[in-house]
C-alpha atoms as a PDB file:
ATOM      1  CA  UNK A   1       1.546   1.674  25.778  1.00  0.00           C
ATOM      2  CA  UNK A   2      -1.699   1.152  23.433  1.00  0.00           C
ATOM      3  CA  UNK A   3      -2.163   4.906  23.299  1.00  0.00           C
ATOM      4  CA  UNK A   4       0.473   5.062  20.886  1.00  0.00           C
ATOM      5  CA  UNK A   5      -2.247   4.206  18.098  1.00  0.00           C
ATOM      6  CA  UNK A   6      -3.833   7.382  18.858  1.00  0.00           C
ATOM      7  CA  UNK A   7      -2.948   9.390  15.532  1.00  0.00           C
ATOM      8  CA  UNK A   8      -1.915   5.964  13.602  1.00  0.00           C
ATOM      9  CA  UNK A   9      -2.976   6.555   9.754  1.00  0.00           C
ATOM     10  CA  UNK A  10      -2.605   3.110   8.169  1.00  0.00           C
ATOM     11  CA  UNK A  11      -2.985   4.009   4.744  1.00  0.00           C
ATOM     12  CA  UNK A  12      -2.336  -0.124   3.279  1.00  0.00           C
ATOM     13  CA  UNK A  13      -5.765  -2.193   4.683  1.00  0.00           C
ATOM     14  CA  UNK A  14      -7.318  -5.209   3.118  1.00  0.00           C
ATOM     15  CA  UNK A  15     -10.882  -4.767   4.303  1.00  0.00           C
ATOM     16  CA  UNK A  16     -13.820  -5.982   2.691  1.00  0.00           C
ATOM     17  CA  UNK A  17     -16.191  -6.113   0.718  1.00  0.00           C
ATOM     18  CA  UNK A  18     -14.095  -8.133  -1.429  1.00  0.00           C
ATOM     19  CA  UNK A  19     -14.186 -11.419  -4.478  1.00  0.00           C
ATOM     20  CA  UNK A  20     -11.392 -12.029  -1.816  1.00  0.00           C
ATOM     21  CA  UNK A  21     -11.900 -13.273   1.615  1.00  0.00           C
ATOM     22  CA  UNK A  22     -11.427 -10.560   4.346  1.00  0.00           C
ATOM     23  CA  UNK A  23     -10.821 -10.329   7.836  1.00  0.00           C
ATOM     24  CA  UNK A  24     -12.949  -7.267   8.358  1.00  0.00           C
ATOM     25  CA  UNK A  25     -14.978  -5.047   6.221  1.00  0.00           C
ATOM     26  CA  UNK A  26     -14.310  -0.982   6.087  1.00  0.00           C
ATOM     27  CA  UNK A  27     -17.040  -0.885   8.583  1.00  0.00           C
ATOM     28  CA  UNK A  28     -15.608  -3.225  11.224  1.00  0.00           C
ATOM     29  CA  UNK A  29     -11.773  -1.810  10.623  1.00  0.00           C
ATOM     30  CA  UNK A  30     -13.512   1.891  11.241  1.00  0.00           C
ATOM     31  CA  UNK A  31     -14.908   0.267  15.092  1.00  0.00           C
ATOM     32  CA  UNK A  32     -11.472  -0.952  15.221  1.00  0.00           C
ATOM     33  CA  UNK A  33      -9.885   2.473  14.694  1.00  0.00           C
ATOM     34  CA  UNK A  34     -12.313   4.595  16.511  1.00  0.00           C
ATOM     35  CA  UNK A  35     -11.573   2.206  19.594  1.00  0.00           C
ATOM     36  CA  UNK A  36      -7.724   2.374  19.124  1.00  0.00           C
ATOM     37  CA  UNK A  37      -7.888   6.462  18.089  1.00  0.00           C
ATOM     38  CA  UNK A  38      -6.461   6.020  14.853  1.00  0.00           C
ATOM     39  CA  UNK A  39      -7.012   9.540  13.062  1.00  0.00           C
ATOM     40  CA  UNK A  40      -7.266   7.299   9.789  1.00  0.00           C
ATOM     41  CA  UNK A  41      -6.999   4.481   7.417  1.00  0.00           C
ATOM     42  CA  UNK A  42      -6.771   3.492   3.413  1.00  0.00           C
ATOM     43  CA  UNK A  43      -8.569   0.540   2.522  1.00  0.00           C
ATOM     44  CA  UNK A  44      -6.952  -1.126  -0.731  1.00  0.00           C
ATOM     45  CA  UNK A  45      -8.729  -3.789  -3.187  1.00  0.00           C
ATOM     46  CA  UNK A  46      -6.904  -5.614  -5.869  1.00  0.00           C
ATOM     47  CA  UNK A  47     -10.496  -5.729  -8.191  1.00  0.00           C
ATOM     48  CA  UNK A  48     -12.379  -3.081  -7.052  1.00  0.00           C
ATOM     49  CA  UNK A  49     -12.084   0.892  -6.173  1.00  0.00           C
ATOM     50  CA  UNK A  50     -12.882   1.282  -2.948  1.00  0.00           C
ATOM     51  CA  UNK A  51     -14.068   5.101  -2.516  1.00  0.00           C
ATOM     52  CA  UNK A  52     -17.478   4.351  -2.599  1.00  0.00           C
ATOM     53  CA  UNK A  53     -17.170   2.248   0.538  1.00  0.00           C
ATOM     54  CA  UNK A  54     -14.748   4.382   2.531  1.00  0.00           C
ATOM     55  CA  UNK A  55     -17.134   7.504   1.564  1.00  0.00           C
ATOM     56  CA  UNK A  56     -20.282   5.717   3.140  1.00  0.00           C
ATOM     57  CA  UNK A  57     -18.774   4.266   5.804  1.00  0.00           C
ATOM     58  CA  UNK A  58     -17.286   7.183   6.898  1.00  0.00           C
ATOM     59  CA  UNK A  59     -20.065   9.037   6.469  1.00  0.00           C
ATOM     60  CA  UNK A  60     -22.607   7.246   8.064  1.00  0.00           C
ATOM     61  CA  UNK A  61     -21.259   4.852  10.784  1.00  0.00           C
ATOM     62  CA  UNK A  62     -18.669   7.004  12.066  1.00  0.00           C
ATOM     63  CA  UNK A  63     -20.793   9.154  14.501  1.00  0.00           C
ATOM     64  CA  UNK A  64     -18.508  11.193  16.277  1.00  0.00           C
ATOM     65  CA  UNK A  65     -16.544  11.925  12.789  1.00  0.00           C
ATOM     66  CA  UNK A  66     -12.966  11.270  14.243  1.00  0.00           C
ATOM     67  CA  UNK A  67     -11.534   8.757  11.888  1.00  0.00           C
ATOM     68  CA  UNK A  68     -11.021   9.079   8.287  1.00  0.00           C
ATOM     69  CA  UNK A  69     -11.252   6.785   5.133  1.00  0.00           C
ATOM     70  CA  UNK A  70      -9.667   6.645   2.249  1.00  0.00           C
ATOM     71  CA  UNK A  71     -10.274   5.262  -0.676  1.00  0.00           C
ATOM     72  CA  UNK A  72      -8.260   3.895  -3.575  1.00  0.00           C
ATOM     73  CA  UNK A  73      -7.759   2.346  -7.182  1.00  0.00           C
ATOM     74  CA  UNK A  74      -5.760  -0.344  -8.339  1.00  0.00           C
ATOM     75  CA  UNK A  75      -4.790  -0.915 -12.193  1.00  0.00           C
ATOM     76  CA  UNK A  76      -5.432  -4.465 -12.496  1.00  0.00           C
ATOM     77  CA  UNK A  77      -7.539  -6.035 -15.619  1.00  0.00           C
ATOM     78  CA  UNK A  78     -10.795  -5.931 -13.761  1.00  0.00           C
ATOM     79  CA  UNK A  79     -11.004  -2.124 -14.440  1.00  0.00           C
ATOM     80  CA  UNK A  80      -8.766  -2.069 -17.747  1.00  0.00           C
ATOM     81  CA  UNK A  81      -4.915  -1.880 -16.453  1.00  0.00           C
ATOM     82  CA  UNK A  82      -3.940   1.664 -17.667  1.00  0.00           C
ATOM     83  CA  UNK A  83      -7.613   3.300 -17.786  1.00  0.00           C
ATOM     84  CA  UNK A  84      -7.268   6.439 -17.756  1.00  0.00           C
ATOM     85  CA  UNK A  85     -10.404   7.365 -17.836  1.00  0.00           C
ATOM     86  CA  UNK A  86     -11.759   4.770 -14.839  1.00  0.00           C
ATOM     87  CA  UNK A  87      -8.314   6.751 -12.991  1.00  0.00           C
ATOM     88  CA  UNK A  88      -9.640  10.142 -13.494  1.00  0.00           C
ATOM     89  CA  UNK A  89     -13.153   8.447 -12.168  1.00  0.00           C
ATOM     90  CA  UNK A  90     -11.771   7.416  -9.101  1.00  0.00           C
ATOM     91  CA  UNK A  91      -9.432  10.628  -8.021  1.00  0.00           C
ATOM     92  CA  UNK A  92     -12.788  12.384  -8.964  1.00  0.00           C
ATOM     93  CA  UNK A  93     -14.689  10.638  -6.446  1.00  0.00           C
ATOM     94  CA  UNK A  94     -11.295  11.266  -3.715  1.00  0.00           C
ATOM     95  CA  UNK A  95      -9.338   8.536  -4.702  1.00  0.00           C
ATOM     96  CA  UNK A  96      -5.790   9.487  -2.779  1.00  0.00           C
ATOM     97  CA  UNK A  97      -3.686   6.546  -4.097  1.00  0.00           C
ATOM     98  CA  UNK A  98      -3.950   5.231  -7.725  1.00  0.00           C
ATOM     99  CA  UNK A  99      -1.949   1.622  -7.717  1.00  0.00           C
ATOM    100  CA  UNK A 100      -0.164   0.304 -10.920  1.00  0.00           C
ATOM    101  CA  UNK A 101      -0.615  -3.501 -11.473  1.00  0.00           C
ATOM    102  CA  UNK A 102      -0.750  -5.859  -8.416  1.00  0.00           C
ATOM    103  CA  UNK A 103      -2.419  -9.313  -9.037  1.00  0.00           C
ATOM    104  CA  UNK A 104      -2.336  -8.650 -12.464  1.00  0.00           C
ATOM    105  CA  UNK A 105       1.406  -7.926 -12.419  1.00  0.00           C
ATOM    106  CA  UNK A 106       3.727 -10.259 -14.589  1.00  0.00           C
ATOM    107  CA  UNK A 107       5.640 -10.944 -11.438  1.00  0.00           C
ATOM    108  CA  UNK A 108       3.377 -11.448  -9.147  1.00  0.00           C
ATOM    109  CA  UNK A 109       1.349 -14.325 -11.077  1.00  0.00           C
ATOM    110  CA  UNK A 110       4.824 -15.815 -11.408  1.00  0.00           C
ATOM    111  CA  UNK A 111       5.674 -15.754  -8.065  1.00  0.00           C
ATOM    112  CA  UNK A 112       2.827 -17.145  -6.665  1.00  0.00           C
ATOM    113  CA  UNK A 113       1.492 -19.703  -9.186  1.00  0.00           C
ATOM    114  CA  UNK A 114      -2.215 -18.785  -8.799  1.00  0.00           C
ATOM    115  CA  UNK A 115      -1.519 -19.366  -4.884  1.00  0.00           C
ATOM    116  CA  UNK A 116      -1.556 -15.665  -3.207  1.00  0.00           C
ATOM    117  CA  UNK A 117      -4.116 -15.521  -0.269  1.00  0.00           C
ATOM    118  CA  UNK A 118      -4.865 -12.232  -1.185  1.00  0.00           C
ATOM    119  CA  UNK A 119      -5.947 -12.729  -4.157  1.00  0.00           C
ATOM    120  CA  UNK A 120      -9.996 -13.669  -5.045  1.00  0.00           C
ATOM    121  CA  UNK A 121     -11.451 -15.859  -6.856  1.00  0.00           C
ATOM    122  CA  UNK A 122     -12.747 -14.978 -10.358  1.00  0.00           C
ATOM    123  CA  UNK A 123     -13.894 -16.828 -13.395  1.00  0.00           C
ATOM    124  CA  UNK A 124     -11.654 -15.297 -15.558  1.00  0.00           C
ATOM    125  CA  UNK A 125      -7.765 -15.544 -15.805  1.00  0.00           C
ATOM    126  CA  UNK A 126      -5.409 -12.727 -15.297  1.00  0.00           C
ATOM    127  CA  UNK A 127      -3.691 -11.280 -18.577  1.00  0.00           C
ATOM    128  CA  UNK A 128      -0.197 -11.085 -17.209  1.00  0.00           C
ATOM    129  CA  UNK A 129       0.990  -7.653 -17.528  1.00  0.00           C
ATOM    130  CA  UNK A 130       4.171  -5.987 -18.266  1.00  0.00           C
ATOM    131  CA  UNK A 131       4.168  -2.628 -18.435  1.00  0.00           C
ATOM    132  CA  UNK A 132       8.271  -1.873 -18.999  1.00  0.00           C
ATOM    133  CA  UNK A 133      10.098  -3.841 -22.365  1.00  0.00           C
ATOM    134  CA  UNK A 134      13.735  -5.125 -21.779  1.00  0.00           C
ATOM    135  CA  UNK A 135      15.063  -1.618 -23.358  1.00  0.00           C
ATOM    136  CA  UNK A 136      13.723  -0.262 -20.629  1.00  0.00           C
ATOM    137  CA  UNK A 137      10.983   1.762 -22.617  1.00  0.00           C
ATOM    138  CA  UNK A 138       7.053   2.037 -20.730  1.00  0.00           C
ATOM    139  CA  UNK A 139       3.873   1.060 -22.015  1.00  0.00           C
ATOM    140  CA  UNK A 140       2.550   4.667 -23.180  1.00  0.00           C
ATOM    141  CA  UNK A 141      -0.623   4.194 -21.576  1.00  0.00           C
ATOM    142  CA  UNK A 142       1.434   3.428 -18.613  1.00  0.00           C
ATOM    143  CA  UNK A 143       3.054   6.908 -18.924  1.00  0.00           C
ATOM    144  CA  UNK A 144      -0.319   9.070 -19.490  1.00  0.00           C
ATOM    145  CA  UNK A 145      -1.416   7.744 -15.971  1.00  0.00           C
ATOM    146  CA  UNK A 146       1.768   8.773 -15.085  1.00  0.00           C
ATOM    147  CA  UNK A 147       1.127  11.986 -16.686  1.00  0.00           C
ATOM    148  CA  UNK A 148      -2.255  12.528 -15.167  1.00  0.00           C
ATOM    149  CA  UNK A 149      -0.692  11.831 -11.354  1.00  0.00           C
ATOM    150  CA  UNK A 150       1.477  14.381 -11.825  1.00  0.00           C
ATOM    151  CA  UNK A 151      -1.069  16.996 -13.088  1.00  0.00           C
ATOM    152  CA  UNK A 152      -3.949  16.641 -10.227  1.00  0.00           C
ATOM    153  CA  UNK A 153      -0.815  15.684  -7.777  1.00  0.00           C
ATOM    154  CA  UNK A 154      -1.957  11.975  -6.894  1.00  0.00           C
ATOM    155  CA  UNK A 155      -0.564   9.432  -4.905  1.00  0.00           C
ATOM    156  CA  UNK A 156       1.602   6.531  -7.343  1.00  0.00           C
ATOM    157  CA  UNK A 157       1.657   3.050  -5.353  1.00  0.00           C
ATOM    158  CA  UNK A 158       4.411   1.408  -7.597  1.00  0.00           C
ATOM    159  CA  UNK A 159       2.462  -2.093  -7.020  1.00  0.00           C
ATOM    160  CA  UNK A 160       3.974  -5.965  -7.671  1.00  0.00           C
ATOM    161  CA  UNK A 161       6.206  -5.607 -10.659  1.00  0.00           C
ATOM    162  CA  UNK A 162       9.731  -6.566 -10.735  1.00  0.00           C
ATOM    163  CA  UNK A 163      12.617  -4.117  -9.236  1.00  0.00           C
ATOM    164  CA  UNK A 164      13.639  -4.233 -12.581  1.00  0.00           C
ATOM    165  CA  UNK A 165      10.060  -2.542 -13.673  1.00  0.00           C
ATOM    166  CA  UNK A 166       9.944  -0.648  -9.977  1.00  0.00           C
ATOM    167  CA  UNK A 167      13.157   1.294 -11.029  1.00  0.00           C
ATOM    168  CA  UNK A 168      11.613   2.470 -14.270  1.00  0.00           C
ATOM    169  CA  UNK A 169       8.584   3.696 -12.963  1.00  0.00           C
ATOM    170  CA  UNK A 170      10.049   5.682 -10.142  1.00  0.00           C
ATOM    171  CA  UNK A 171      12.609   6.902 -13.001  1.00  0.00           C
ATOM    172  CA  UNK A 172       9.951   7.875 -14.850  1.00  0.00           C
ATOM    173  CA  UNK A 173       7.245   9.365 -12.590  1.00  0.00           C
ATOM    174  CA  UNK A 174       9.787  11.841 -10.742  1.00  0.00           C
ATOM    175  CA  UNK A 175      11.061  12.902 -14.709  1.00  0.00           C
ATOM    176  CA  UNK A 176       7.548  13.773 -15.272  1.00  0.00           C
ATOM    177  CA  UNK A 177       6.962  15.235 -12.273  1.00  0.00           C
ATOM    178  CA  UNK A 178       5.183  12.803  -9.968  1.00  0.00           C
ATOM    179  CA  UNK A 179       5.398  14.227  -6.205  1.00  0.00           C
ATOM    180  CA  UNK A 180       4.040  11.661  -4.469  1.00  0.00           C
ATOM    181  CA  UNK A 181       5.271   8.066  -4.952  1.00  0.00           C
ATOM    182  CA  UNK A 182       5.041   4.773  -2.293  1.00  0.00           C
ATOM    183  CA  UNK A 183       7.154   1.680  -3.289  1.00  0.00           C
ATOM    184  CA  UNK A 184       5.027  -1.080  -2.215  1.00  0.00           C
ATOM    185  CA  UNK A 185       6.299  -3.390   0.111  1.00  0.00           C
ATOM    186  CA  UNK A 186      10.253  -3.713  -1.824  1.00  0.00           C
ATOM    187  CA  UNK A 187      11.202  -6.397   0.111  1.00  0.00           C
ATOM    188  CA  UNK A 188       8.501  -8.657  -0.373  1.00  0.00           C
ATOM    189  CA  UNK A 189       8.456 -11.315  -3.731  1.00  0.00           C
ATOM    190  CA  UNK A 190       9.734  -7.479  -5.512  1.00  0.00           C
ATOM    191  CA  UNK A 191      12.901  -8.509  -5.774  1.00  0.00           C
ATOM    192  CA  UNK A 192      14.926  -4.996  -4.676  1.00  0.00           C
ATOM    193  CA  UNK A 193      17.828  -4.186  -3.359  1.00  0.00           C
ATOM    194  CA  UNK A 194      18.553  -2.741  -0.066  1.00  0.00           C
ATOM    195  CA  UNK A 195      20.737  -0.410  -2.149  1.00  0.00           C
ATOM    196  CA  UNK A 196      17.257   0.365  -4.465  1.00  0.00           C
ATOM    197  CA  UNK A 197      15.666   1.060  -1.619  1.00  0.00           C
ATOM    198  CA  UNK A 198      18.026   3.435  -0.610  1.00  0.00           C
ATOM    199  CA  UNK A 199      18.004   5.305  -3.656  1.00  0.00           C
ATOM    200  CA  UNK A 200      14.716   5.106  -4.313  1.00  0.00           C
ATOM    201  CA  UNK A 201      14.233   6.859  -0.894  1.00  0.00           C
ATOM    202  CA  UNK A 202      16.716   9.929  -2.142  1.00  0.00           C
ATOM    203  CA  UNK A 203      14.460  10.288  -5.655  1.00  0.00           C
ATOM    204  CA  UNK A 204      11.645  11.012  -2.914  1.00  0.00           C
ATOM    205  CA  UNK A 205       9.552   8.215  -2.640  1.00  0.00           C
ATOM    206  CA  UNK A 206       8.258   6.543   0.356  1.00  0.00           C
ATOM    207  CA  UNK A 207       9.282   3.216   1.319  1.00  0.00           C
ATOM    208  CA  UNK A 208       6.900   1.140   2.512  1.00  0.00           C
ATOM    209  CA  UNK A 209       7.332  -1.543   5.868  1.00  0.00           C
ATOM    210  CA  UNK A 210       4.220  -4.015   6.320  1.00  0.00           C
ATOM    211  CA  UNK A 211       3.110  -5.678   9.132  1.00  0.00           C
ATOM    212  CA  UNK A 212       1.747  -8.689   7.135  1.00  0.00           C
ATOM    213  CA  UNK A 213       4.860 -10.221   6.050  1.00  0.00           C
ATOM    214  CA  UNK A 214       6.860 -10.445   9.160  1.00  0.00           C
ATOM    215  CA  UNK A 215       4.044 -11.177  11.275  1.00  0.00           C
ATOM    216  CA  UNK A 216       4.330 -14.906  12.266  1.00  0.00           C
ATOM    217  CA  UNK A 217       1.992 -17.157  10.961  1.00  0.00           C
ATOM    218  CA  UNK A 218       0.933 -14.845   7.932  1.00  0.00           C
ATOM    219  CA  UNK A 219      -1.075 -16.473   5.410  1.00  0.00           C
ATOM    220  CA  UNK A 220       1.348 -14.220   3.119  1.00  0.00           C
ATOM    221  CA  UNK A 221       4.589 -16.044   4.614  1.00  0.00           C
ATOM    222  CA  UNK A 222       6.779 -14.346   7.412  1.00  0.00           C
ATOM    223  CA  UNK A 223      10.275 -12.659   6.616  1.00  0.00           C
ATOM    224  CA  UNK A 224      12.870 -13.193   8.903  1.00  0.00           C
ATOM    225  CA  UNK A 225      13.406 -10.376  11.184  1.00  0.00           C
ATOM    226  CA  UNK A 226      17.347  -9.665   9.416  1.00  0.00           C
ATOM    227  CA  UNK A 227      15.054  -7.816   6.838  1.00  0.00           C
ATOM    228  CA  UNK A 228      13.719  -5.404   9.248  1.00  0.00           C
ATOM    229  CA  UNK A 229      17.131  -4.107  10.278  1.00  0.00           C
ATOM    230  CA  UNK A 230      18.339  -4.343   6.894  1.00  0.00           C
ATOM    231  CA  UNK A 231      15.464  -2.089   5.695  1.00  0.00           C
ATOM    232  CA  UNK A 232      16.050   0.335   8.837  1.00  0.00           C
ATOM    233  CA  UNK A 233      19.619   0.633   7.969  1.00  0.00           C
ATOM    234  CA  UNK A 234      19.156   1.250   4.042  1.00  0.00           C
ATOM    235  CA  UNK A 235      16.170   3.628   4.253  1.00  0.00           C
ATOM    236  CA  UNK A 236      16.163   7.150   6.478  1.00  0.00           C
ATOM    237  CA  UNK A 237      12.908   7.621   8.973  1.00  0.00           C
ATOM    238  CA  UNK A 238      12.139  10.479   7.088  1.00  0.00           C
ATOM    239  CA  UNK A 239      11.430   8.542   3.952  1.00  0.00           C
ATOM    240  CA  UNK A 240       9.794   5.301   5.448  1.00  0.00           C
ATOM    241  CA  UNK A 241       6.184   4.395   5.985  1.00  0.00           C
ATOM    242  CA  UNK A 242       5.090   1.598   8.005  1.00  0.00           C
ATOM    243  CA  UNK A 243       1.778  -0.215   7.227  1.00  0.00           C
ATOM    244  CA  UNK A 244      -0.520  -3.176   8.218  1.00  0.00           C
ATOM    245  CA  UNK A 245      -1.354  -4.118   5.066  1.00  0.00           C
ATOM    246  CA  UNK A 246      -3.526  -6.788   6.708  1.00  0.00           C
ATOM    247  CA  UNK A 247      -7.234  -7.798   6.649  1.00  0.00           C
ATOM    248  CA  UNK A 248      -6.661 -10.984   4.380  1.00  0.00           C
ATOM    249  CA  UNK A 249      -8.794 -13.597   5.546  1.00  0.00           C
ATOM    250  CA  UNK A 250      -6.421 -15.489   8.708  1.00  0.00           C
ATOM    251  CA  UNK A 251      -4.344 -13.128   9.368  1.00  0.00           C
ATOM    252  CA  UNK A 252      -5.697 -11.338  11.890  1.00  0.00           C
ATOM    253  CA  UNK A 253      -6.381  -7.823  12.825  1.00  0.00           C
ATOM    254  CA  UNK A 254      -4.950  -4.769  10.993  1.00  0.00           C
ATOM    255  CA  UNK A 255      -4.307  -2.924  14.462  1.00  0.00           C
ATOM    256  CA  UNK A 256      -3.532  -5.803  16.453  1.00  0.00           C
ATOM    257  CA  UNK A 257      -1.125  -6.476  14.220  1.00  0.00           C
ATOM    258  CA  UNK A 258       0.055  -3.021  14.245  1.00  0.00           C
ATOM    259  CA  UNK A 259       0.398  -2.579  17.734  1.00  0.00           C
ATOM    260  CA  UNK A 260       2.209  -5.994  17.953  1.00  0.00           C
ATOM    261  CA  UNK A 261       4.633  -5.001  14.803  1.00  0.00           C
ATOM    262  CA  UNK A 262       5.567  -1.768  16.833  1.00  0.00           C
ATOM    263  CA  UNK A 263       6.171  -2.972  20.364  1.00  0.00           C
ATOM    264  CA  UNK A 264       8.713  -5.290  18.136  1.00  0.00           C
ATOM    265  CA  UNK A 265      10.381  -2.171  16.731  1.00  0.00           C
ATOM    266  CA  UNK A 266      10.403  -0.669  19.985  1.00  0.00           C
ATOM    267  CA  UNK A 267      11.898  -3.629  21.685  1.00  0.00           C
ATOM    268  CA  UNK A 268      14.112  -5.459  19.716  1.00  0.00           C
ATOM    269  CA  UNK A 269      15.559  -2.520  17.143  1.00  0.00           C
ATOM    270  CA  UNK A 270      15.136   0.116  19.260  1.00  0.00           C
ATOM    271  CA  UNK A 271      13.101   3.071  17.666  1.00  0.00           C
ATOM    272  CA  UNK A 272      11.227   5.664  20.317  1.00  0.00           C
ATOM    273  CA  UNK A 273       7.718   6.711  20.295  1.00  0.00           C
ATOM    274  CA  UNK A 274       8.834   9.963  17.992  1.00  0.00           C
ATOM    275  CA  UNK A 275      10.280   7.213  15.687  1.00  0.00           C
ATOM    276  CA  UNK A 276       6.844   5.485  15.358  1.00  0.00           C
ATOM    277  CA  UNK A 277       4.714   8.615  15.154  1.00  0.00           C
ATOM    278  CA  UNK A 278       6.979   9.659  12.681  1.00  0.00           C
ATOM    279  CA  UNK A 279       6.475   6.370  10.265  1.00  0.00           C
ATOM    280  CA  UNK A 280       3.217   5.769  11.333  1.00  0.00           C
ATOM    281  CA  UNK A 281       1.541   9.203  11.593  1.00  0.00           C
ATOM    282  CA  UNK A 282       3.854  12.237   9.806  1.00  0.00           C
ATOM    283  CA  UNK A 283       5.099  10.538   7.051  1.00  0.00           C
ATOM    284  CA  UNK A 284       1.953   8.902   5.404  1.00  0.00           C
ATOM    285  CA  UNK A 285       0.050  12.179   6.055  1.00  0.00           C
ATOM    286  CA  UNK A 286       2.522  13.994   4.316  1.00  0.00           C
ATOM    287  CA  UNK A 287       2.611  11.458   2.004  1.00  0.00           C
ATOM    288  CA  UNK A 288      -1.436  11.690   1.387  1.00  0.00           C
ATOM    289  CA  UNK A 289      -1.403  15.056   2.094  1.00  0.00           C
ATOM    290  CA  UNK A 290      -3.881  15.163   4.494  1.00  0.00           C
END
């Protein structure tokens, strides 16, 4: 059954290098896929942009030129929240997701108390960020990004902000004509709705399903399985992605956990092999446009 990795574009991976411990660098998770026959990966850093690294290590370690990788950006304070500038940087140098706020997010310092075990360790504190007011109205650097996604026709990852905040910024990026949007792992310390989900998924976006946080023994915490079915009954196929987003220090690896995360899908809730290549391979190429 392991050959259905072969086509597998896991577009959420926490490889290093990091200021966070990592399970694997881009360089052992490209091994990794070139053994399983993934036809890709998207390596994601909370500090850091990580094209440079995909671009070399594609480049130059992957010999027989069969797996791709992806970089991306994340709007944190370590490169200036809404930059646009450092944005338009990083889609220059093929940046195909841009992130708003993750361990800089309001929410997600709340929620985990300066205890996350993705996060790294830095010698400066986070600035919490907020990026939508209790009217409801965005931060209007927030919006130019927003703007500027639409225009070059760039991936949105909607990040760790509330539901609350979530709802806003999908609102907002499909008004301004944002094609392309992932909500980031809803169900996990986000706070939504399985009837947000469900809408979100008509507005367009892609709903994302990670490995991580039902994987038992996660460093992140393990959802109860309820979720999963939940999730499968709120959101169509057509609009759901499923991801590792692994490579955190302890928890394993990315396609490991992949592989183990689908045989559970195909087991215990019942989706085929064209279910899995269909939220595993189809949707986040169409998503990425790749």
């Amino acid at each position: 059954m392991r050959d259905i990795l072969e086509g597998i574009l896991d577009i959420h991976v926490h490889a290093g290098p990091s200021v966070a411990k990592r399970e694997v660098d881009a360089a052992d998770m490209l091994k990794e896929a070139q053994v399983a026959g993934y036809r890709g990966f998207l390596v994601k850093d909370h500090y850091f942009p990580t094209m440079m690294g995909a671009k070399m290590v594609e480049e130059h370690l992957d010999n027989r030129k069969d797996v791709k990788v992806y970089g991306a950006i994340a709007l944190n304070n370590s490169v200036g929240l809404f930059n646009l500038n450092a944005v338009d940087v990083a889609v220059g140098m093929g940046a195909k997701l841009v992130y708003f706020p993750t361990v800089s997010s309001k929410n997600h310092i709340d929620h985990h108390k300066g205890n996350f075990a993705g996060s790294g360790k830095t010698s400066i504190p986070e600035r919490p960020v907020v990026y939508v007011d209790e009217n409801g109205a965005m931060d209007p650097a927030a919006v130019e990004v927003l703007r500027y996604l639409a225009e070059k026709d760039v991936v949105l990852g909607t990040g760790h902000g509330t539901a609350w905040e979530i709802d806003h910024l999908v609102k907002k990026a499909v008004e301004l004509g944002v094609k392309r949007i992932l909500v980031n792992h809803p169900q996990f310390h986000i706070g939504a709705t399985y009837e947000q989900m469900n809408k979100w998924a008509a507005m367009g976006a892609y709903i994302e399903m990670n490995v991580c946080v039902f994987t038992s023994g996660s460093r992140l915490g393990s959802l109860d399985d309820h979720i999963i079915a939940e999730m499968l009954r709120a959101v169509p196929l057509s609009q759901l992605i499923l991801d590792s987003d692994m490579g955190q220090s302890g928890n394993g690896s990315p396609v490991e956990g992949m592989y183990r995360f689908i045989m559970l899908l195909m087991d215990k809730f019942g989706l085929t092999r064209e279910d899995i290549d269909l939220i595993t391979k189809q949707n986040p190429a169409k998503l990425l446009g790749v």
